[in-house]
PDB file of N, CA and C in Angstrom:
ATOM      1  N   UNK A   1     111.916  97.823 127.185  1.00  0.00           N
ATOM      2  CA  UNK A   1     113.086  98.355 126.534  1.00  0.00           C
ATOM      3  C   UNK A   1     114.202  98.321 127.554  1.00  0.00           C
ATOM      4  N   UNK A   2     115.109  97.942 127.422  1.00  0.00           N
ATOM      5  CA  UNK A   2     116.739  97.434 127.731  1.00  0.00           C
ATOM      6  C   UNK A   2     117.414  98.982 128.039  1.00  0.00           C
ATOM      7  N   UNK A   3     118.397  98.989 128.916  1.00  0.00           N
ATOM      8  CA  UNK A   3     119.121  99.738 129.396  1.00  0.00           C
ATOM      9  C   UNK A   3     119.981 100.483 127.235  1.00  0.00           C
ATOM     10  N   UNK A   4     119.664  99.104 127.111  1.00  0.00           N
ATOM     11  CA  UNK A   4     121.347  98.974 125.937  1.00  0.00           C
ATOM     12  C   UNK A   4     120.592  99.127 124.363  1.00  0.00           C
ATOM     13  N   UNK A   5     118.929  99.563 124.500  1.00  0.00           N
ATOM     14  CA  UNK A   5     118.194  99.544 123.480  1.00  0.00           C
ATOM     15  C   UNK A   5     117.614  98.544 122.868  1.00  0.00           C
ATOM     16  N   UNK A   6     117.828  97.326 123.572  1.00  0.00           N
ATOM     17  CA  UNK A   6     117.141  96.143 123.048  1.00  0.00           C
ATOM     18  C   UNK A   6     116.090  96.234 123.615  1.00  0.00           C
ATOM     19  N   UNK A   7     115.234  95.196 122.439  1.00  0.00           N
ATOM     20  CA  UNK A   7     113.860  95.039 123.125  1.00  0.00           C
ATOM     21  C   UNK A   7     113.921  93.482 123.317  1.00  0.00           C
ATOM     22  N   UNK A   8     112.902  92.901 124.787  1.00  0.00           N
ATOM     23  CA  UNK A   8     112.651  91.731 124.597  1.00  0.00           C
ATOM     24  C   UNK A   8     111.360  91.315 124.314  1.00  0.00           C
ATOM     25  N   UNK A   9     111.003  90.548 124.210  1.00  0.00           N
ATOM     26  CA  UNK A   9     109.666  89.557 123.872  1.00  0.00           C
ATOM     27  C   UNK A   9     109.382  88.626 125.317  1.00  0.00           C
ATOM     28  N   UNK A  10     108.817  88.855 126.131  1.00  0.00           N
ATOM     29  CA  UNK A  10     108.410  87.833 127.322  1.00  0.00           C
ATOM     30  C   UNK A  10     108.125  86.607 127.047  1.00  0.00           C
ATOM     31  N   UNK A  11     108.350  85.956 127.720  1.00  0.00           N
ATOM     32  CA  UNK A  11     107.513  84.284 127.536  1.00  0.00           C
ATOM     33  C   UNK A  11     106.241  83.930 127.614  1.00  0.00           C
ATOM     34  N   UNK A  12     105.498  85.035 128.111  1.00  0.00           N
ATOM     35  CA  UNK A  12     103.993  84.832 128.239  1.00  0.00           C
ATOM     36  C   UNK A  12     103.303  85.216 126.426  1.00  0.00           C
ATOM     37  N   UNK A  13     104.159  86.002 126.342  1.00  0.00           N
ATOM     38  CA  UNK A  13     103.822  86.729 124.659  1.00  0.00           C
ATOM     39  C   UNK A  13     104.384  85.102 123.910  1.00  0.00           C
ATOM     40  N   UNK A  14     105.202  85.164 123.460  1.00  0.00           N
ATOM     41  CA  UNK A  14     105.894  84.056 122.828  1.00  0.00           C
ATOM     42  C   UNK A  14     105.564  82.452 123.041  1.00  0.00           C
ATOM     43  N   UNK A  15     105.042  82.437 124.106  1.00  0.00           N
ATOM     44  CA  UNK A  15     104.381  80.680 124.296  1.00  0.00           C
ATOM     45  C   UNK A  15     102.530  81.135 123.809  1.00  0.00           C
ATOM     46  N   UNK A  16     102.229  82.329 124.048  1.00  0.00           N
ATOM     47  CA  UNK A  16     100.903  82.367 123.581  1.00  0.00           C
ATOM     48  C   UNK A  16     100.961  82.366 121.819  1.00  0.00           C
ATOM     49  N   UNK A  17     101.996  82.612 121.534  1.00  0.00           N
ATOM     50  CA  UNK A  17     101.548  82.403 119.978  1.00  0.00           C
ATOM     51  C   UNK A  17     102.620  81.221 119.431  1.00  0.00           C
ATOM     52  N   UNK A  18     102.933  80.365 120.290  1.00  0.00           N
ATOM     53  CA  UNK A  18     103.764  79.034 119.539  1.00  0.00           C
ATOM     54  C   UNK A  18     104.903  79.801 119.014  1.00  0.00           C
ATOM     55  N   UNK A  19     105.600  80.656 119.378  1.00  0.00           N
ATOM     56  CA  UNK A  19     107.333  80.781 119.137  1.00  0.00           C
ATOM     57  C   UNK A  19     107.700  79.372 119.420  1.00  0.00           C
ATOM     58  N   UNK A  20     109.336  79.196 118.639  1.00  0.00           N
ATOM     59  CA  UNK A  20     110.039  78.343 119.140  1.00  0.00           C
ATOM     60  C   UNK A  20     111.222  79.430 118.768  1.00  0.00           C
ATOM     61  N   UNK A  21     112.417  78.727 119.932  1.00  0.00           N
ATOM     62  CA  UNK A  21     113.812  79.129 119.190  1.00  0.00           C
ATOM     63  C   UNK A  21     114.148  79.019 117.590  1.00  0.00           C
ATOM     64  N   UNK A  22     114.968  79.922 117.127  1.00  0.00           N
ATOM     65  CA  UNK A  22     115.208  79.540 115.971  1.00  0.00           C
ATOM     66  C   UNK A  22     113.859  79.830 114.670  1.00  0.00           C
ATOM     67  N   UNK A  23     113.261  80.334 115.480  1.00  0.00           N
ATOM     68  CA  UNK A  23     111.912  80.860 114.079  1.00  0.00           C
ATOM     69  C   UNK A  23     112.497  82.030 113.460  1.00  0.00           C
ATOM     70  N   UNK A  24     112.202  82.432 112.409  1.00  0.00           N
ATOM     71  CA  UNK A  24     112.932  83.614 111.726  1.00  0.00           C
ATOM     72  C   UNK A  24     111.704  84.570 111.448  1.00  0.00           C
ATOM     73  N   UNK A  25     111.835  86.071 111.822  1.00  0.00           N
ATOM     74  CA  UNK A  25     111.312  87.239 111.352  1.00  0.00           C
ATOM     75  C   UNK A  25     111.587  88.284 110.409  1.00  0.00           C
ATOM     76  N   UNK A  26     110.318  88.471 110.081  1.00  0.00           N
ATOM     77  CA  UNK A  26     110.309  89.768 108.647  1.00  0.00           C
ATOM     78  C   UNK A  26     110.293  90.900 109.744  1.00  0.00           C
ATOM     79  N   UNK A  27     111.138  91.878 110.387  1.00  0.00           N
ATOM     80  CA  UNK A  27     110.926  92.964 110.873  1.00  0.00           C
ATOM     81  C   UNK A  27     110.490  94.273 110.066  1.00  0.00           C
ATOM     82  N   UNK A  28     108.923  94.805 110.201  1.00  0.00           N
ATOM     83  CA  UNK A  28     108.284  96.555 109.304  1.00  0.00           C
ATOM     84  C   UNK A  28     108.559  97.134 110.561  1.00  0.00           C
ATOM     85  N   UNK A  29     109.023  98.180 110.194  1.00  0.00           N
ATOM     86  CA  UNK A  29     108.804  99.084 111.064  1.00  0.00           C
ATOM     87  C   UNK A  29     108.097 100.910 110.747  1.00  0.00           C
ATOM     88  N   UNK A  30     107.264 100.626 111.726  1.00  0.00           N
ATOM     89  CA  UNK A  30     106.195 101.996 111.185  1.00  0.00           C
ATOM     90  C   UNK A  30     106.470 103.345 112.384  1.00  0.00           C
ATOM     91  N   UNK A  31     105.366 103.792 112.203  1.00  0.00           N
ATOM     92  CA  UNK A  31     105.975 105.073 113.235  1.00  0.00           C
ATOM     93  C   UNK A  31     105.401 104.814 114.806  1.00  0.00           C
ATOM     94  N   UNK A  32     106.666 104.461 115.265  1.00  0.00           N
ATOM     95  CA  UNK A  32     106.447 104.246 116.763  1.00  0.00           C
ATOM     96  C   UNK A  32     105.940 102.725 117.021  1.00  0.00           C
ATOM     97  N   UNK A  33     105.879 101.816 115.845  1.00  0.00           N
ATOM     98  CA  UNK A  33     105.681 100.542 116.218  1.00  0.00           C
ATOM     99  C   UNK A  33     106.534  99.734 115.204  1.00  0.00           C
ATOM    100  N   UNK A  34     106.730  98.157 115.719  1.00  0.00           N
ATOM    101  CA  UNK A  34     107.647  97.149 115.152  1.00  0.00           C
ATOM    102  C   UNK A  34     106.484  95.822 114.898  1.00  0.00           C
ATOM    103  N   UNK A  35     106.577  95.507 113.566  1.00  0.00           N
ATOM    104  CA  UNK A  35     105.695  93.878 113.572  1.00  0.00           C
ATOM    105  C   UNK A  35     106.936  92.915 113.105  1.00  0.00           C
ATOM    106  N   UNK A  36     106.421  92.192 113.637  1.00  0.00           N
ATOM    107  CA  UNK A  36     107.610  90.995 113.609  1.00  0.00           C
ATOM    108  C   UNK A  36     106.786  89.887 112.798  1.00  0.00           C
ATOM    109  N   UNK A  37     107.053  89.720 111.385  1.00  0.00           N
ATOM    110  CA  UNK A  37     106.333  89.249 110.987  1.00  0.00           C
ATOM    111  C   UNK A  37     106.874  87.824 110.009  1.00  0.00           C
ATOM    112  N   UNK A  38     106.166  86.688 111.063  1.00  0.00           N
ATOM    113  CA  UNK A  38     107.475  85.144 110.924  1.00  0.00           C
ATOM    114  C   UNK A  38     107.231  84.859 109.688  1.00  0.00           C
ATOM    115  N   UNK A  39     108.583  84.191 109.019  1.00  0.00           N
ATOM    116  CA  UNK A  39     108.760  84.195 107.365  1.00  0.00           C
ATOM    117  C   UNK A  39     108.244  82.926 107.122  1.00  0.00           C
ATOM    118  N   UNK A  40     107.663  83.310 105.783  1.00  0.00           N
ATOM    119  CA  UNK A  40     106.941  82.131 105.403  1.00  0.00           C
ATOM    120  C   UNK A  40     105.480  82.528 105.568  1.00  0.00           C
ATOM    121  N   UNK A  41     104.977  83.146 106.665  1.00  0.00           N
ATOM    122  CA  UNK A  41     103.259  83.179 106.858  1.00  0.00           C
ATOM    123  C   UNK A  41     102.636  84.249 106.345  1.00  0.00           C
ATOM    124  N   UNK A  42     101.879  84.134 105.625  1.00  0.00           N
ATOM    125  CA  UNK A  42     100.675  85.051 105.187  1.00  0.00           C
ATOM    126  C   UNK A  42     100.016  86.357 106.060  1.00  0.00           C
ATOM    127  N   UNK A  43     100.497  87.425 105.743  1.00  0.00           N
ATOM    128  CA  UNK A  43      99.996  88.337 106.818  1.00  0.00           C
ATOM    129  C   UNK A  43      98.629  88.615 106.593  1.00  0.00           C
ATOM    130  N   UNK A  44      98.002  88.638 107.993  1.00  0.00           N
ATOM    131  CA  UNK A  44      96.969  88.241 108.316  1.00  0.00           C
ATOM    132  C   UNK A  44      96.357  89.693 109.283  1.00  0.00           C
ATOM    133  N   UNK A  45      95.822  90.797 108.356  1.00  0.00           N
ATOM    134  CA  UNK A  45      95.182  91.964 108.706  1.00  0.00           C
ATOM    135  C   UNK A  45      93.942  92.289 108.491  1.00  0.00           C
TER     136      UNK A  45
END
């Protein structure tokens, strides 16, 4: 968590699951957690 309230995503997180720039997210947000959940894919629980 960011001085300014942002959050980032590392590159170790994001190359382990095939991010690219430019992918688009469904953001839920529950209590005390965020799923980022990329549009288009079948959630998978």
């Amino acid at each position: 968590m960011q001085f300014n309230g942002n959050l980032m995503v590392g590159k170790a997180y994001t190359s382990r699951l095939g991010l690219e720039p430019g992918d688009e997210f469904e953001i839920k947000l529950g209590r005390k957690q965020i799923q980022l959940i990329p549009l288009g894919a079948a959630e998978e629980y």
